[in-house]
C-alpha atoms as a PDB file:
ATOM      1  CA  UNK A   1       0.000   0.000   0.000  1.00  0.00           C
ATOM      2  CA  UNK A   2       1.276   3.796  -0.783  1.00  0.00           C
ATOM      3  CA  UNK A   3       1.645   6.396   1.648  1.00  0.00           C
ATOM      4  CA  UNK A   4      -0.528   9.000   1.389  1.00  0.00           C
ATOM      5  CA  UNK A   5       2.340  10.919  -0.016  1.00  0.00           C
ATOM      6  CA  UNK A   6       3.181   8.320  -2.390  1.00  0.00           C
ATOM      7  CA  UNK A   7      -0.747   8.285  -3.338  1.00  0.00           C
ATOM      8  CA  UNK A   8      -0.657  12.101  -3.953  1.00  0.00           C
ATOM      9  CA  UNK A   9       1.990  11.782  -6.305  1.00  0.00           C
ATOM     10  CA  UNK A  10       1.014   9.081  -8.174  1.00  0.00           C
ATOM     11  CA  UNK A  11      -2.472  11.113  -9.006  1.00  0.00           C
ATOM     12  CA  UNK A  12      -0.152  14.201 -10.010  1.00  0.00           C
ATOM     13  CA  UNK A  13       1.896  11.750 -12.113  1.00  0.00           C
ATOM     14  CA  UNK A  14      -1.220  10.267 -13.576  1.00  0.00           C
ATOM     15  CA  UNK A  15      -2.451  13.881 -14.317  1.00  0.00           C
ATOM     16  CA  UNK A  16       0.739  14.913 -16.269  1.00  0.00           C
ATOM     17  CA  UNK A  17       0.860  12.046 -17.920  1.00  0.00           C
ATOM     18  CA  UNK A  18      -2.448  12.868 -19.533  1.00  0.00           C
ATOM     19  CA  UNK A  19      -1.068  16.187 -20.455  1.00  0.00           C
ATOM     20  CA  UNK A  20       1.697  15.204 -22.186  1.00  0.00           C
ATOM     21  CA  UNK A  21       0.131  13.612 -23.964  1.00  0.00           C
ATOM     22  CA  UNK A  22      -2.632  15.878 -25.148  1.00  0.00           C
ATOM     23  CA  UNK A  23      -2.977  16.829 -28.580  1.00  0.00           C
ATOM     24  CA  UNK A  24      -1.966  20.288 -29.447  1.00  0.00           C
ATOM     25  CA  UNK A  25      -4.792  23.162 -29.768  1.00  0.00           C
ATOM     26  CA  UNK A  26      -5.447  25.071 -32.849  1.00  0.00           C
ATOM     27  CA  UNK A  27      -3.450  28.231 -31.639  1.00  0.00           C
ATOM     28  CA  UNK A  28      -0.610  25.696 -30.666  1.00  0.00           C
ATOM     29  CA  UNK A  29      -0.507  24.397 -34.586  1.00  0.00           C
ATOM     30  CA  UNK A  30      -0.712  27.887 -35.649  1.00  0.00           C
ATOM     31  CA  UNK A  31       2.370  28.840 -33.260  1.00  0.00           C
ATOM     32  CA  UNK A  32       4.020  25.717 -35.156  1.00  0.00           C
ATOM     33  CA  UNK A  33       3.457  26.695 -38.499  1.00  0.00           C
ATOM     34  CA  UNK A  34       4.575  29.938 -37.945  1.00  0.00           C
ATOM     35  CA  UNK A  35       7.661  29.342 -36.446  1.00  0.00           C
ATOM     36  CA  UNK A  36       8.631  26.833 -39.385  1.00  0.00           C
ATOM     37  CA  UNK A  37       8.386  29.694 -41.930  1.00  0.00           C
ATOM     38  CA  UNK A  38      10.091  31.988 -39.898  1.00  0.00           C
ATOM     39  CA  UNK A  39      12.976  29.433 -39.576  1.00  0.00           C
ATOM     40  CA  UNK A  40      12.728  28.996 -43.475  1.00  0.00           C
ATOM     41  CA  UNK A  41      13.876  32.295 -43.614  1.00  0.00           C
ATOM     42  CA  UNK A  42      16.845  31.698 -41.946  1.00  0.00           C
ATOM     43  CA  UNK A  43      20.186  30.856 -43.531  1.00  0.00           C
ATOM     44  CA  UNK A  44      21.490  27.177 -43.595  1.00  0.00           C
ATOM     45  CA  UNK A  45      24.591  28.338 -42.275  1.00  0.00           C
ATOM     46  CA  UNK A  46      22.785  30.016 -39.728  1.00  0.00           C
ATOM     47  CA  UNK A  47      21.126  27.028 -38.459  1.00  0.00           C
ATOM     48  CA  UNK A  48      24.652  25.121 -38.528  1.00  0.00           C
ATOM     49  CA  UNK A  49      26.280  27.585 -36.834  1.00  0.00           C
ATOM     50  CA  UNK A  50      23.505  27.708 -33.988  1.00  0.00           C
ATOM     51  CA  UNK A  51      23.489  23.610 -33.545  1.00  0.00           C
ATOM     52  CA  UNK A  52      27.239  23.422 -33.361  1.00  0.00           C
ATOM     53  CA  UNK A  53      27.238  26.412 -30.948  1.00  0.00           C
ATOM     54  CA  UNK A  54      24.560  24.895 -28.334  1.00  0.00           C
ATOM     55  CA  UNK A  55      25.666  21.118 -28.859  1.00  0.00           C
ATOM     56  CA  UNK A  56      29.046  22.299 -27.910  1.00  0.00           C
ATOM     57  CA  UNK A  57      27.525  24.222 -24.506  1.00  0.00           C
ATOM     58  CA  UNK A  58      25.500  21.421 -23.643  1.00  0.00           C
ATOM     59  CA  UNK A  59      28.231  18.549 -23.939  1.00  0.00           C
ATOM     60  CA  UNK A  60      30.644  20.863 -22.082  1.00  0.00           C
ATOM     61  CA  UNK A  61      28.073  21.064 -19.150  1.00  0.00           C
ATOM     62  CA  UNK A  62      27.065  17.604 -20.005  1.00  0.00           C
ATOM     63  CA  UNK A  63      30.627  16.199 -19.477  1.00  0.00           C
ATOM     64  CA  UNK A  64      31.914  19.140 -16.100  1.00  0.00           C
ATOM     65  CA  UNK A  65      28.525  18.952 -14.055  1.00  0.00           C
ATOM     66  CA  UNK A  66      29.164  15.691 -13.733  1.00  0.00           C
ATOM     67  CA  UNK A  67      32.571  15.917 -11.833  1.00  0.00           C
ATOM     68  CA  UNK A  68      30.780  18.524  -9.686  1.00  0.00           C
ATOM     69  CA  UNK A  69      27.518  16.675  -8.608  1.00  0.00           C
ATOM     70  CA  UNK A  70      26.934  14.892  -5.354  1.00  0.00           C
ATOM     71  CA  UNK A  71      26.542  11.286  -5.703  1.00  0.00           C
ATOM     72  CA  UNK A  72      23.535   9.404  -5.577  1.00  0.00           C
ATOM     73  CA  UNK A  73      21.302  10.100  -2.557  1.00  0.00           C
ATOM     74  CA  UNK A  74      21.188   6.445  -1.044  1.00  0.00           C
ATOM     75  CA  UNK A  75      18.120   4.666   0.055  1.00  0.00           C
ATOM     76  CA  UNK A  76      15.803   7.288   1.429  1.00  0.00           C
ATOM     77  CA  UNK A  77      12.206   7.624   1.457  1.00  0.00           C
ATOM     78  CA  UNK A  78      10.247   9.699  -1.679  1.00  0.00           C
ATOM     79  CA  UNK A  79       9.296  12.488   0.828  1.00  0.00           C
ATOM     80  CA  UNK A  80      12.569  13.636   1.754  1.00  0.00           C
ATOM     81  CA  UNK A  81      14.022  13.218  -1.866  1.00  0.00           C
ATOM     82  CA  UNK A  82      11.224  15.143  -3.372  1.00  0.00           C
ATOM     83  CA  UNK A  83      11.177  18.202  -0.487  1.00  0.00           C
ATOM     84  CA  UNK A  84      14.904  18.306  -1.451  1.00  0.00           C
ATOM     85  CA  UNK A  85      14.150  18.242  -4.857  1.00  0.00           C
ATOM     86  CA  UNK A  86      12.074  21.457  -4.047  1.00  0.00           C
ATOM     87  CA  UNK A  87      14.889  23.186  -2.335  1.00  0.00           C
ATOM     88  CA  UNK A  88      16.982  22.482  -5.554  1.00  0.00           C
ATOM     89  CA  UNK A  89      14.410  23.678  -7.686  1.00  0.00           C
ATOM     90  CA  UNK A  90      13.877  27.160  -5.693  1.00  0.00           C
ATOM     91  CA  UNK A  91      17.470  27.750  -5.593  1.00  0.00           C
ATOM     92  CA  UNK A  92      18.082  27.703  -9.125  1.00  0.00           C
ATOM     93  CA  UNK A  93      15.015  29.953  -9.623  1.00  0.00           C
ATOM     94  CA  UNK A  94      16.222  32.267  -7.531  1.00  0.00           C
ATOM     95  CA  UNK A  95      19.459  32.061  -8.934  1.00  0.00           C
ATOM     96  CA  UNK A  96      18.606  32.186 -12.884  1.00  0.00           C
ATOM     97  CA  UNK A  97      16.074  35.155 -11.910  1.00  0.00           C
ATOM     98  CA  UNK A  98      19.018  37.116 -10.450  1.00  0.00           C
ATOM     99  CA  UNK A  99      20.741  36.055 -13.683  1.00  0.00           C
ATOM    100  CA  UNK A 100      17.855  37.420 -16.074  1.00  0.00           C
ATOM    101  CA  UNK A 101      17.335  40.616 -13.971  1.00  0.00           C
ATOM    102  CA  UNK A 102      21.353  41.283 -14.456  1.00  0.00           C
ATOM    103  CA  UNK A 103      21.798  40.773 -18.224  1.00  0.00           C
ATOM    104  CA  UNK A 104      18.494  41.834 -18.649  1.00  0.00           C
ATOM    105  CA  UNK A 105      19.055  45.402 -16.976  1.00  0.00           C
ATOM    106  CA  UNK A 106      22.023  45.622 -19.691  1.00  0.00           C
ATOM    107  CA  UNK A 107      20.788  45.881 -23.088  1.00  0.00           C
ATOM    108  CA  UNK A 108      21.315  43.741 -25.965  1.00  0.00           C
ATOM    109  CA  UNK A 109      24.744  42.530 -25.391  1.00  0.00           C
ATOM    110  CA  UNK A 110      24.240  41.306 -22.235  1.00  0.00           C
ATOM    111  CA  UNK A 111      20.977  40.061 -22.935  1.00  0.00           C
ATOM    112  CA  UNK A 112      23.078  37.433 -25.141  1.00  0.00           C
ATOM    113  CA  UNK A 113      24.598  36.752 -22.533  1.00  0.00           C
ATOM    114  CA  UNK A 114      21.625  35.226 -21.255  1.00  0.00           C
ATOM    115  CA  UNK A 115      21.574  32.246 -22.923  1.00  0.00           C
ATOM    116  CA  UNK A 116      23.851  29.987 -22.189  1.00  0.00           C
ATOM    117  CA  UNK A 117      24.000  31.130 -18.721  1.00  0.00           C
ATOM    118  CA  UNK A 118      20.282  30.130 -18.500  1.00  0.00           C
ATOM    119  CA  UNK A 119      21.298  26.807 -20.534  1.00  0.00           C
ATOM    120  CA  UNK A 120      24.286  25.752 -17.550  1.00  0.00           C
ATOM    121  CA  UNK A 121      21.845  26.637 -15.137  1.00  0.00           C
ATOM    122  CA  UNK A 122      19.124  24.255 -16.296  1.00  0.00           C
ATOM    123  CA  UNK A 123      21.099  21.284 -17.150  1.00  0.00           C
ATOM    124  CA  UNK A 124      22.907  22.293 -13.604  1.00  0.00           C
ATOM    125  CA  UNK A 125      19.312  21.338 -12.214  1.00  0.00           C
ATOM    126  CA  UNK A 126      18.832  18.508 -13.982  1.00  0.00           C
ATOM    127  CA  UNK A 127      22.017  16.534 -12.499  1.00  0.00           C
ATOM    128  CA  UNK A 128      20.853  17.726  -9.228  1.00  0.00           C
ATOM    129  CA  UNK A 129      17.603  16.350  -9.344  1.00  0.00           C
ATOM    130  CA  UNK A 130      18.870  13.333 -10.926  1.00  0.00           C
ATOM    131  CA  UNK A 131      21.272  12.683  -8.046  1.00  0.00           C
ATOM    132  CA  UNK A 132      18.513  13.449  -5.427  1.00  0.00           C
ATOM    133  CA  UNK A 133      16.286  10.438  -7.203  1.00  0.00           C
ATOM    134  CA  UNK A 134      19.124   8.303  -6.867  1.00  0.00           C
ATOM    135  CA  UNK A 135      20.235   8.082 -10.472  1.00  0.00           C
ATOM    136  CA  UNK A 136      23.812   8.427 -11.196  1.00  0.00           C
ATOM    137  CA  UNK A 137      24.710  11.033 -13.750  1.00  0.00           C
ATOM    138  CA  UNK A 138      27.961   9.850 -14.613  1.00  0.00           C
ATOM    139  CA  UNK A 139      26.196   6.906 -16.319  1.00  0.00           C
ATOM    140  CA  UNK A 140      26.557   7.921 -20.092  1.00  0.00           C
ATOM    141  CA  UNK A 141      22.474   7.023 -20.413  1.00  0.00           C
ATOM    142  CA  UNK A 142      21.352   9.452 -17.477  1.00  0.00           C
ATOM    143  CA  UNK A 143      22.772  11.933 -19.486  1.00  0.00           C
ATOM    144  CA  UNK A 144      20.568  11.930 -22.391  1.00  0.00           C
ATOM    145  CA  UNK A 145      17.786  11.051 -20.204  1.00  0.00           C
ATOM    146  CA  UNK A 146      18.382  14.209 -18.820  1.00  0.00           C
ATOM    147  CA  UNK A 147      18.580  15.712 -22.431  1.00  0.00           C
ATOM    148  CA  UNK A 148      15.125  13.951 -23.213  1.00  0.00           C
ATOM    149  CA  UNK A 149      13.617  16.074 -19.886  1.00  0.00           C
ATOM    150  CA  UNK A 150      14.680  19.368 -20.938  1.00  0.00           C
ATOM    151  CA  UNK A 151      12.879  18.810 -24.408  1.00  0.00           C
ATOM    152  CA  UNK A 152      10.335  17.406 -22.909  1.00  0.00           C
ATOM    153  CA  UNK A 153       9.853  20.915 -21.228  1.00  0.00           C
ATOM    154  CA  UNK A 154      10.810  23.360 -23.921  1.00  0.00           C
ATOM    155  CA  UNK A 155       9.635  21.810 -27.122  1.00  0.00           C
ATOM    156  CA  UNK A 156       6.526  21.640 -29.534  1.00  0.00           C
ATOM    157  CA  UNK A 157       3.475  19.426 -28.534  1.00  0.00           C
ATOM    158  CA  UNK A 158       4.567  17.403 -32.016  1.00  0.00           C
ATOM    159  CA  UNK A 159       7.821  16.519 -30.622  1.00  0.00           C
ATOM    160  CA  UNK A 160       6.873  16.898 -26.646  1.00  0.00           C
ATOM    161  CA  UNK A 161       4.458  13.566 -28.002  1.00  0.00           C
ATOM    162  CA  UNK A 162       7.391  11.718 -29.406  1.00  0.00           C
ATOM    163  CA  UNK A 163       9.622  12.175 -26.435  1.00  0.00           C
ATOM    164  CA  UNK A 164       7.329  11.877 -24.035  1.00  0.00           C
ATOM    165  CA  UNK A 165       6.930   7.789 -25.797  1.00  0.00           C
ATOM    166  CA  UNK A 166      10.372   7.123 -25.640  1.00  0.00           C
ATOM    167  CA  UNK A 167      10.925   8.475 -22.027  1.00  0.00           C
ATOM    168  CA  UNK A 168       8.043   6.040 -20.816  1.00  0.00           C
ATOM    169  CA  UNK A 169       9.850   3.257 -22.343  1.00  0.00           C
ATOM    170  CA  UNK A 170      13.340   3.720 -21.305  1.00  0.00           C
ATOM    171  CA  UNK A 171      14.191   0.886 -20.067  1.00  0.00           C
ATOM    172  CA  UNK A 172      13.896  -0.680 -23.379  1.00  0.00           C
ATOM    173  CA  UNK A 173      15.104   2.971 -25.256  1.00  0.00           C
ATOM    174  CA  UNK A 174      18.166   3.029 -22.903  1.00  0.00           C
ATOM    175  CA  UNK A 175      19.885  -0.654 -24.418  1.00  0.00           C
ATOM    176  CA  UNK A 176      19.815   0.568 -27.743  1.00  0.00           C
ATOM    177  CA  UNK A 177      21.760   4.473 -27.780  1.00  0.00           C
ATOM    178  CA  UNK A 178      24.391   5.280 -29.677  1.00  0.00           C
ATOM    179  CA  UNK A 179      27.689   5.323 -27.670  1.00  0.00           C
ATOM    180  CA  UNK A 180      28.822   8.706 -29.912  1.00  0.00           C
ATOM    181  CA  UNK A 181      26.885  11.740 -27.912  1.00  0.00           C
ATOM    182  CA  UNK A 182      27.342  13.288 -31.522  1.00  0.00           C
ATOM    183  CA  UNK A 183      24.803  10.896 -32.911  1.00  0.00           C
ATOM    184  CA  UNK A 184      21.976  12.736 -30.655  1.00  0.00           C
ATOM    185  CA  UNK A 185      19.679  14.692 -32.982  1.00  0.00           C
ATOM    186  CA  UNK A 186      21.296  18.461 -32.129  1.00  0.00           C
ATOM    187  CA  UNK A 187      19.691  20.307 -34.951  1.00  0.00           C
ATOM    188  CA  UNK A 188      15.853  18.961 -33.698  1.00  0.00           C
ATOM    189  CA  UNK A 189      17.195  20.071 -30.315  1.00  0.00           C
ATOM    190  CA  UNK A 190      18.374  23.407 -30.736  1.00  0.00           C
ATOM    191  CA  UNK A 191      15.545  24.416 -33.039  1.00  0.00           C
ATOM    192  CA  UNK A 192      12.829  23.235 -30.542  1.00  0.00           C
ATOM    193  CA  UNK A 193      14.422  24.973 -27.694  1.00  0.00           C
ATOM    194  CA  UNK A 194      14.750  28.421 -29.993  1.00  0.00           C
ATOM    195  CA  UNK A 195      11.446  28.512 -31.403  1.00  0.00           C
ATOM    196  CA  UNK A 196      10.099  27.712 -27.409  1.00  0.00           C
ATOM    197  CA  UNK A 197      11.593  30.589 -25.162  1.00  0.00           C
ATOM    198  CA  UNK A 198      12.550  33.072 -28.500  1.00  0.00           C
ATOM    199  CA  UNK A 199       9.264  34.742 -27.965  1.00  0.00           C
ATOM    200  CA  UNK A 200       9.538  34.871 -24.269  1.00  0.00           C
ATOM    201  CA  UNK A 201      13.006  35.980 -23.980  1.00  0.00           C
ATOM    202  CA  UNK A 202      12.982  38.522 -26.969  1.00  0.00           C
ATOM    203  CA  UNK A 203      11.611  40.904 -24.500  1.00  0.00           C
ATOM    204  CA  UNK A 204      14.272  40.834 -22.188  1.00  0.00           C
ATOM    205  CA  UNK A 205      16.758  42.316 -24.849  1.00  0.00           C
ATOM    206  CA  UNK A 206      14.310  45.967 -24.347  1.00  0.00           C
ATOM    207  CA  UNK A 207      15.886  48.629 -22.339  1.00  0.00           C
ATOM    208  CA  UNK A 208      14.291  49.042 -19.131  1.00  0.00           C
ATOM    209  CA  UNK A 209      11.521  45.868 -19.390  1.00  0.00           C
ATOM    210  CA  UNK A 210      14.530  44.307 -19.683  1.00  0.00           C
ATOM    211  CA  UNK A 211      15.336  43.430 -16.172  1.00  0.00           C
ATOM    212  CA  UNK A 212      12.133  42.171 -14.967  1.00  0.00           C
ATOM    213  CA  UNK A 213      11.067  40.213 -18.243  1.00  0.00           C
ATOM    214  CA  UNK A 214      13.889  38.498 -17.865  1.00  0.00           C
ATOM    215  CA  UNK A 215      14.127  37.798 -13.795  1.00  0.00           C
ATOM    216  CA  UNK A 216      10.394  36.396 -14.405  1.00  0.00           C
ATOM    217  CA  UNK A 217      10.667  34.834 -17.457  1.00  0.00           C
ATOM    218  CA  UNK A 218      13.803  33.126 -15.759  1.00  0.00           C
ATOM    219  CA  UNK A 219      11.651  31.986 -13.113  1.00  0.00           C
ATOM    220  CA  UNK A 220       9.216  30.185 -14.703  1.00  0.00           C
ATOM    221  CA  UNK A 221      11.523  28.606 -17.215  1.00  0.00           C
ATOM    222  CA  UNK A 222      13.162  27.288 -14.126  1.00  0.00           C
ATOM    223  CA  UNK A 223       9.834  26.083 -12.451  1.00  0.00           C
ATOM    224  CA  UNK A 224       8.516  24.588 -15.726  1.00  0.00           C
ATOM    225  CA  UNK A 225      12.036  22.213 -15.660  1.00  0.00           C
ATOM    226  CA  UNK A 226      11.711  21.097 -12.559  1.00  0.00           C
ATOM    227  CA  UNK A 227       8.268  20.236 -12.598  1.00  0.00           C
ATOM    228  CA  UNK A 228       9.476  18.509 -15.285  1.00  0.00           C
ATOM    229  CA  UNK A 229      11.513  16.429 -14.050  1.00  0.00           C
ATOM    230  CA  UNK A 230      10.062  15.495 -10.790  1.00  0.00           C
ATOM    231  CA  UNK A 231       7.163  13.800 -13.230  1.00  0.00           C
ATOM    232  CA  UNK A 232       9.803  12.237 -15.455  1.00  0.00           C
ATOM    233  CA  UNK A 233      11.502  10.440 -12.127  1.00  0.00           C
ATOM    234  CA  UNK A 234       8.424   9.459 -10.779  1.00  0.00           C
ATOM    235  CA  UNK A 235       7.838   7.924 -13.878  1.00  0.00           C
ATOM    236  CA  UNK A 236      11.183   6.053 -13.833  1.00  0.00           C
ATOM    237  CA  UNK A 237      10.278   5.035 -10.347  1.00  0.00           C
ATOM    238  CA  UNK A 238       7.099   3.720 -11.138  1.00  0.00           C
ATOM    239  CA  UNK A 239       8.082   1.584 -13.956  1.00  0.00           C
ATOM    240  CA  UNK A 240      10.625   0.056 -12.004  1.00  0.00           C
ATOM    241  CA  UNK A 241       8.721  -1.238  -9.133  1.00  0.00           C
ATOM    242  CA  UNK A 242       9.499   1.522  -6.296  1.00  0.00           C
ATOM    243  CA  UNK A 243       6.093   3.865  -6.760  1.00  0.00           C
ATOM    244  CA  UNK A 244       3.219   1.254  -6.625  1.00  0.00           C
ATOM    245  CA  UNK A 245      -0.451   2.045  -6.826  1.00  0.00           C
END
């Protein structure tokens, strides 16, 4: 029998569950379409340029985070993994919405900055949360689980669908990935995660609005991760026997 903890969270799994999988609305289609012509538009060169630039952030955070994070948490009950989990999770919104306010409050070039101080700071989460669940990150196949979460959380509802069936199948998914973390799909990737936050971050590059578009927008980029991942663990945990209805 669950706890009554346990029991809460397996309802709040069951009830993300049935949004990921929800098919997208007519305005999210629209959104969709639109943001496939603009990116028609846009140089080939361009679009290289931008997947070799974030594939090369992400594998450097990928491959140094992992020196860095604590190992993982030993046999401890759900409760007190998942209200550290929560601590975790407010820290680094705190911390990225100090980030946005900063490099918001200074224009364009510091807006760019932005980005892949945003980027370190989410995957920085991930590993943490990870660890706290009891997975161990240096495990080549945690990593691109942890990949899988974060477009799980910034992508379309077309790809959020096809992610969303490989992550509930990962025990099976997990046998059969490439050794070569250069044979992960980086162009889907990086295009997914631009055409997500581009509209919510553009604002942040405005003088004055700057700073608080982008300590909020921070925030709830932040929030929507973790949430994120606390569902895709508890997932994990359910299909292997240690969350039980």
């Amino acid at each position: 029998m669950p706890t009554p903890y346990e029991q809460q969270v397996l309802n709040e799994l069951q009830l993300w569950q049935h949004e990921m999988q929800r098919p997208p609305s007519f305005f999210n289609n629209l959104a969709r379409k639109t943001q496939h012509k603009i990116n028609s538009y846009i140089p080939e060169k361009i679009h290289k340029a931008i997947t070799t630039a974030i594939k090369q952030m992400i594998r450097g955070v990928l491959f140094g985070a992992g020196k860095i994070t604590a190992k993982p948490l030993p046999d401890a009950p759900l409760q007190l993994r998942e209200s550290l989990v929560r601590e975790r999770i407010k820290y680094y919104q705190h911390a990225a919405a100090a980030e946005g306010g900063v490099t918001g409050a200074g224009g364009f070039l510091l807006g760019l900055a932005d980005f892949p101080l945003l980027l370190s700071l989410k995957l920085k989460l991930l590993f943490d949360v990870a660890s706290l669940y009891g997975f161990d990150v240096h495990d080549y196949r945690e990593r691109v689980y942890l990949l899988h979460i974060f477009q799980l959380a910034f992508s379309s509802h077309e790809h959020r669908h096809d992610i969303y069936r490989e992550m509930a199948d990962w025990e099976s998914q997990k046998q059969v990935l490439p050794e070569d973390i250069n044979e992960f799909n980086w162009r889907t990737f990086q295009q997914e995660y631009r055409d997500y936050i581009d509209l919510a971050k553009m604002a942040q590059l405005i003088p004055i609005i700057g700073a608080p578009v982008g300590a909020v927008v921070n925030y709830r980029l932040l929030k929507k991760l973790g949430t994120t991942a606390m569902n895709a663990y508890r997932m994990r945990w359910r299909v292997q026997g240690q969350l039980q209805a």
